[in-house]
Protein backbone atom coordinates (compact mmCIF):
# COMPACT_ATOMS: atom_id res chain seq x y z
CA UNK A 1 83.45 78.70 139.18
CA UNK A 2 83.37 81.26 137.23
CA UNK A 3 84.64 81.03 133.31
CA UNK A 4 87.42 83.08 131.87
CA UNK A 5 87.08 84.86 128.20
CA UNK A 6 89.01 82.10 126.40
CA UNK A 7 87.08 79.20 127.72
CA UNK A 8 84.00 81.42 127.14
CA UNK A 9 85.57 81.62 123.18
CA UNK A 10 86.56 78.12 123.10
CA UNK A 11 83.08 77.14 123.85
CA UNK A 12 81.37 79.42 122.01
CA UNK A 13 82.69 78.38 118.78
CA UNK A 14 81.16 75.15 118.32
CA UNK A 15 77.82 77.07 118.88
CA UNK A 16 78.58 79.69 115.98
CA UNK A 17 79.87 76.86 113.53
CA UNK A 18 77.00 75.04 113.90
CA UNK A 19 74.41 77.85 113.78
CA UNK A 20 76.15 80.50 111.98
CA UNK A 21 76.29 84.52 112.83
CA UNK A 22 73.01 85.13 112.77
CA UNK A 23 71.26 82.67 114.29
CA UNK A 24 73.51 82.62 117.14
CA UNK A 25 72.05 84.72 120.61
CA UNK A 26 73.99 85.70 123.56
CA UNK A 27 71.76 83.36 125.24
CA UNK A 28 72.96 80.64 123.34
CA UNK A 29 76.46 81.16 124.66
CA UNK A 30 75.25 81.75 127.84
CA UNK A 31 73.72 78.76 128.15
CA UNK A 32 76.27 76.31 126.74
CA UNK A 33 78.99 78.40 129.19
CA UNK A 34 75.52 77.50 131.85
CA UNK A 35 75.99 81.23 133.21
CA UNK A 36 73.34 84.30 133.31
CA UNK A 37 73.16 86.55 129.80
CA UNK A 38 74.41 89.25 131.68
CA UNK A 39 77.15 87.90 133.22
CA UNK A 40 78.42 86.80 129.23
CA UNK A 41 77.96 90.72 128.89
CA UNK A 42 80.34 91.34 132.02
CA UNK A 43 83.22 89.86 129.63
CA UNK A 44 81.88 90.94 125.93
CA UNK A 45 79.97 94.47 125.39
CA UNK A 46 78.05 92.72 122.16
CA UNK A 47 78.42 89.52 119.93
CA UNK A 48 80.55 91.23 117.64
CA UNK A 49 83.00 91.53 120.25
CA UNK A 50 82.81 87.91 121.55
CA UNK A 51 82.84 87.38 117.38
CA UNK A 52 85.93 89.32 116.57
CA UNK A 53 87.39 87.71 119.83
CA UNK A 54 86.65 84.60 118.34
CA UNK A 55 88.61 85.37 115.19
CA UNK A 56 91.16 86.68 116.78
CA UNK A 57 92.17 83.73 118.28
CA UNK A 58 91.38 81.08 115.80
CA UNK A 59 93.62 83.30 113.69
CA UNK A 60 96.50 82.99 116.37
CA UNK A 61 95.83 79.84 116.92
CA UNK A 62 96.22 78.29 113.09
CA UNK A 63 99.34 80.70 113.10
CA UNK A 64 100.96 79.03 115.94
CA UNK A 65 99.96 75.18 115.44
CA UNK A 66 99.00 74.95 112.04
CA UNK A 67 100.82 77.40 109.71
CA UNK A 68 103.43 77.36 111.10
CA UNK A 69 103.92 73.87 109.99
CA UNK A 70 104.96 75.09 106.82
CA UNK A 71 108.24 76.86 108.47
CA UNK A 72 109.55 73.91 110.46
CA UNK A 73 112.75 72.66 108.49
CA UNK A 74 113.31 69.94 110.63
CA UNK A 75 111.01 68.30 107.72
CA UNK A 76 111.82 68.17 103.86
CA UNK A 77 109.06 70.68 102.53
CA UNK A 78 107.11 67.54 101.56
CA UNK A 79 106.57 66.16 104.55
CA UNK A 80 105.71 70.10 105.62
CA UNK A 81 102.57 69.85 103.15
CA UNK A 82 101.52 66.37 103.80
CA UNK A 83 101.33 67.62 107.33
CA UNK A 84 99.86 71.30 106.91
CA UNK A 85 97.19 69.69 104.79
CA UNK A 86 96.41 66.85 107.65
CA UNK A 87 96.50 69.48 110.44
CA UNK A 88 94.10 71.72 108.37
CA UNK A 89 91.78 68.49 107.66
CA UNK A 90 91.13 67.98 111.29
CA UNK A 91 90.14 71.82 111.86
CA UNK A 92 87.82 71.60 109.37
CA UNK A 93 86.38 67.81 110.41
CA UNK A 94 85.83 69.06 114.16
CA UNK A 95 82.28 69.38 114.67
CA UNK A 96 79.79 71.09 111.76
CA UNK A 97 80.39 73.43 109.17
CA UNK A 98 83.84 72.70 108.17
CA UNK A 99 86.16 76.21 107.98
CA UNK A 100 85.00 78.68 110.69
CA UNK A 101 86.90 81.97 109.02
CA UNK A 102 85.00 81.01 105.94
CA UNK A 103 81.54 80.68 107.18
CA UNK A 104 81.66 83.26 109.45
CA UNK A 105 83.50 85.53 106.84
CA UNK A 106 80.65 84.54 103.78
CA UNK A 107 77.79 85.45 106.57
CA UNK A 108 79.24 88.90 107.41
CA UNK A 109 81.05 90.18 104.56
CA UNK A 110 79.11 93.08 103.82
CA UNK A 111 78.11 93.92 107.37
CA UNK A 112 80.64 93.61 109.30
CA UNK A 113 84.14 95.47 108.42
CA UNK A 114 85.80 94.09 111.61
CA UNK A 115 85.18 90.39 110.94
CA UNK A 116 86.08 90.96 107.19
CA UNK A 117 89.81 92.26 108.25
CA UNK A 118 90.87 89.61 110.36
CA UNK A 119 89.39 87.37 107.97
CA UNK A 120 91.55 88.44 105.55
CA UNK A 121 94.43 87.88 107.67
CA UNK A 122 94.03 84.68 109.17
CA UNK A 123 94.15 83.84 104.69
CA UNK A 124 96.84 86.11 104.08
CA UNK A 125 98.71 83.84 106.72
CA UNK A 126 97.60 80.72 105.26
CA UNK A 127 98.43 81.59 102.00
CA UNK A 128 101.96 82.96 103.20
CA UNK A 129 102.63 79.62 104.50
CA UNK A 130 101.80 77.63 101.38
CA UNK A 131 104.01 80.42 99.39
CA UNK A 132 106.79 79.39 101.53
CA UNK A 133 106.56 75.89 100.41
CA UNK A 134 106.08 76.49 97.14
CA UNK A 135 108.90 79.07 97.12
CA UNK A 136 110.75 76.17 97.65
CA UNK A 137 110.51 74.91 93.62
CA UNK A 138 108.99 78.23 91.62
CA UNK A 139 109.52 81.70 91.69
CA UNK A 140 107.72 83.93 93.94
CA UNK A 141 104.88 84.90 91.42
CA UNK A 142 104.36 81.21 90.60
CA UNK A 143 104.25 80.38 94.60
CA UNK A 144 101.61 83.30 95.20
CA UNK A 145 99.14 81.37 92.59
CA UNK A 146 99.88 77.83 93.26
CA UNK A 147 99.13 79.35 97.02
CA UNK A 148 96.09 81.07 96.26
CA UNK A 149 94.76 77.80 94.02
CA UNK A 150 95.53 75.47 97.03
CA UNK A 151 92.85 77.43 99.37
CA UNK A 152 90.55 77.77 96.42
CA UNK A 153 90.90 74.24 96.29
CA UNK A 154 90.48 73.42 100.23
CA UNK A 155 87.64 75.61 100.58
CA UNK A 156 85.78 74.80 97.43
CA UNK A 157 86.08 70.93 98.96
CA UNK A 158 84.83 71.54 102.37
CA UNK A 159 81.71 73.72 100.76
CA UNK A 160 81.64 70.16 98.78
CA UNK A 161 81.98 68.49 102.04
CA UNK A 162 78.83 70.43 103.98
CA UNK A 163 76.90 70.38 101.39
CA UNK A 164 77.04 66.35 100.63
CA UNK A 165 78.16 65.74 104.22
CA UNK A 166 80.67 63.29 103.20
CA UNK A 167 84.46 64.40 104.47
CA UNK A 168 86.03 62.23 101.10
CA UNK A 169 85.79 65.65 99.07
CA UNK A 170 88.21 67.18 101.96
CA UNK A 171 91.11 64.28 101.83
CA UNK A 172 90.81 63.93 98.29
CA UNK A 173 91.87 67.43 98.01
CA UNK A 174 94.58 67.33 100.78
CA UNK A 175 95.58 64.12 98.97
CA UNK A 176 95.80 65.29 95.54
CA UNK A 177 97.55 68.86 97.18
CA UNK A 178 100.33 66.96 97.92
CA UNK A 179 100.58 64.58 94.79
CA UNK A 180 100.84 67.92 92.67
CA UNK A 181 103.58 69.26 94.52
CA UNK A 182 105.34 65.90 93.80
CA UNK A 183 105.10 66.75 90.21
CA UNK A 184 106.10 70.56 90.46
CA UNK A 185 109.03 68.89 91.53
CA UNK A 186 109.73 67.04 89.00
CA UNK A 187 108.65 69.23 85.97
CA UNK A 188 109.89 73.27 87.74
CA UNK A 189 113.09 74.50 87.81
CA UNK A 190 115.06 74.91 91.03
CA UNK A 191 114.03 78.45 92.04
CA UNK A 192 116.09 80.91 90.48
CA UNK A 193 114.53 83.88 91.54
CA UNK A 194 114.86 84.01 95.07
């Protein structure tokens, strides 16, 4: 039976995470999708399509099931952040290599314009949804940093994580993510700005 492009994407990933760009053939997709090379080519022209494909729908999916944790009111914004933070610890836990957008996006920043713009986006999102939570105790300025140090933060941990292959450096971070917010709480302002 023949495979369609996502499960084609879906099982290509684990092969880029664990290999990177680079060292990643079209024959090592075809093999672990157990079809021909040129049948992968009947559903991608190159690997940069099958990569921005990739991408594309890793960014779509964090959008829909993890980011979009951070809008769901049905939870106080706490709870949104405790669970944001545990949703994006088990992305980055699955398999090798910890954050896909970042590994990919640190391998083919200069060569690859494509990759670098939906890169981009898929962390504009992310950092969009942590702005909403914080928006929630600081002004919109405030949000944006606190935002921008909470990925700096995630990311720096799971390059902590790879490197010392030891997952602690991720929780701690997720952990500690949500024991600052506590204390925003306690020592900002209400937002008045919004």
């Amino acid at each position: 039976m023949a495979l369609t492009k996502i499960e084609i994407i879906k099982k290509a990933i684990p092969v880029f995470k664990e290999k990177g760009y680079s060292a990643t053939s079209m024959a090592d997709i075809a093999s672990v999708c157990g079809m021909l090379k040129g049948s992968l080519y009947h559903h991608f022209a190159s690997k940069d399509e099958l990569m921005s494909q990739i991408l594309l729908y890793l960014k779509e999916y964090f959008v829909e099931k993890v980011f979009s944790i951070a809008y769901n009111e049905q939870w106080p914004v706490e709870k949104r952040l405790e669970r944001l933070a545990r949703k994006s610890e088990e992305q980055f836990l699955e398999g090798p290599g910890g954050c896909f957008m970042a590994m990919i996006g640190t391998e083919t920043v200069a060569d690859n314009p494509t990759f670098n713009t939906i890169i981009k986006g898929f962390f504009a999102d992310w950092k969009l949804a942590f702005m909403n939570l914080y928006s929630q105790i600081c002004d919109r300025k405030q949000a944006s940093k606190l935002a921008d140090k909470a990925i700096v933060m995630i990311e720096g941990a799971v390059l902590m994580m790879r490197i010392h292959n030891n997952p602690d450096y991720l929780t701690s971070i997720q952990y500690n993510l949500v024991e600052e917010y506590r204390l925003l709480q306690i020592k900002l302002p209400i937002n008045q700005n919004i």
